[in-house]
Protein backbone atom coordinates (compact mmCIF):
# COMPACT_ATOMS: atom_id res chain seq x y z
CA UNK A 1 -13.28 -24.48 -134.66
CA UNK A 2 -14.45 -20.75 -135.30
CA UNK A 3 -16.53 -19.86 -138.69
CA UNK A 4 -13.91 -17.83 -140.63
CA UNK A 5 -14.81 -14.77 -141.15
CA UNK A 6 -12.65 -14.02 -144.51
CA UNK A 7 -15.47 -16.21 -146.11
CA UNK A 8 -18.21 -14.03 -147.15
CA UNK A 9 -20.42 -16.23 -149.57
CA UNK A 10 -23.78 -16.92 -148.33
CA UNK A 11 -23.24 -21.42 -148.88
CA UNK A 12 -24.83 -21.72 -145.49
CA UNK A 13 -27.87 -19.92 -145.85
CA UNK A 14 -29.46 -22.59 -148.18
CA UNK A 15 -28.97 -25.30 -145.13
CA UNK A 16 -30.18 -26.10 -141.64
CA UNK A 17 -27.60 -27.38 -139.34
CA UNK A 18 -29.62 -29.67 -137.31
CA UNK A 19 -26.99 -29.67 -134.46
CA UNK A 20 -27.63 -26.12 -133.64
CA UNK A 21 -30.27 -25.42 -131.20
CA UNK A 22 -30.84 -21.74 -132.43
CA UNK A 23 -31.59 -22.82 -135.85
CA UNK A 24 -34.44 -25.76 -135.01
CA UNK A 25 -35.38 -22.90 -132.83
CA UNK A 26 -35.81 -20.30 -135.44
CA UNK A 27 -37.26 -22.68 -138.01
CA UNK A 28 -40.52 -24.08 -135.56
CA UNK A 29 -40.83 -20.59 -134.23
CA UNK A 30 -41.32 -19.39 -138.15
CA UNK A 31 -43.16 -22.45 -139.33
CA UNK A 32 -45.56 -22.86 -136.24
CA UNK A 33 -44.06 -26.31 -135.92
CA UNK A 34 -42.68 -28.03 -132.83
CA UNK A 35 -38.55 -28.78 -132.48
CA UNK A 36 -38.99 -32.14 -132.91
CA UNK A 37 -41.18 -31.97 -136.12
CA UNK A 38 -38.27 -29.94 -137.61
CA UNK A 39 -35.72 -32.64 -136.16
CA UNK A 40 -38.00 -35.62 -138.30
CA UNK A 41 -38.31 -33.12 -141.54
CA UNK A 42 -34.42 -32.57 -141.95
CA UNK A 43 -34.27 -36.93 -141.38
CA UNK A 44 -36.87 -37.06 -144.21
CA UNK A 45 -35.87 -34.67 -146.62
CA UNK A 46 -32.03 -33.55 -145.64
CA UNK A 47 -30.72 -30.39 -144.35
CA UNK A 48 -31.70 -28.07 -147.82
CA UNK A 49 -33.60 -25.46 -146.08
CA UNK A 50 -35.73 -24.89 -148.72
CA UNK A 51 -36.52 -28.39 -148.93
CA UNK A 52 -37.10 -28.77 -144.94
CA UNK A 53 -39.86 -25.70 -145.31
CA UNK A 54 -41.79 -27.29 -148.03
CA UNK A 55 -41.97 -30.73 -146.26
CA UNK A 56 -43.34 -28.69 -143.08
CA UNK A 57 -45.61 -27.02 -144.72
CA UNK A 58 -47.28 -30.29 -146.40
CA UNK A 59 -46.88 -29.29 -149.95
């Protein structure tokens, strides 16, 4: 089903959706990290993207 576009809030900013390809993409190209890496962080810590960065980056 299609995103709808009436919906203008920013709720999925603040997660990773770990089926999308572009998005484990975008996050190992920005951390320096490899797919998978950012595949085991959102098992360990959830999808909060916040939360995902912070667990790659060790602190």
């Amino acid at each position: 089903m299609a995103d709808d576009k009436n919906k203008v809030d920013q709720r999925d900013r603040s997660r990773v959706a770990g089926d999308e390809d572009y998005e484990i993409d975008y996050l190992a190209e920005k951390l320096g990290v490899s797919r998978d890496q950012v595949r085991d962080a959102i098992k360990a810590v959830g999808n909060d993207r916040s939360a995902v960065e912070k667990h790659l980056r060790g602190n």
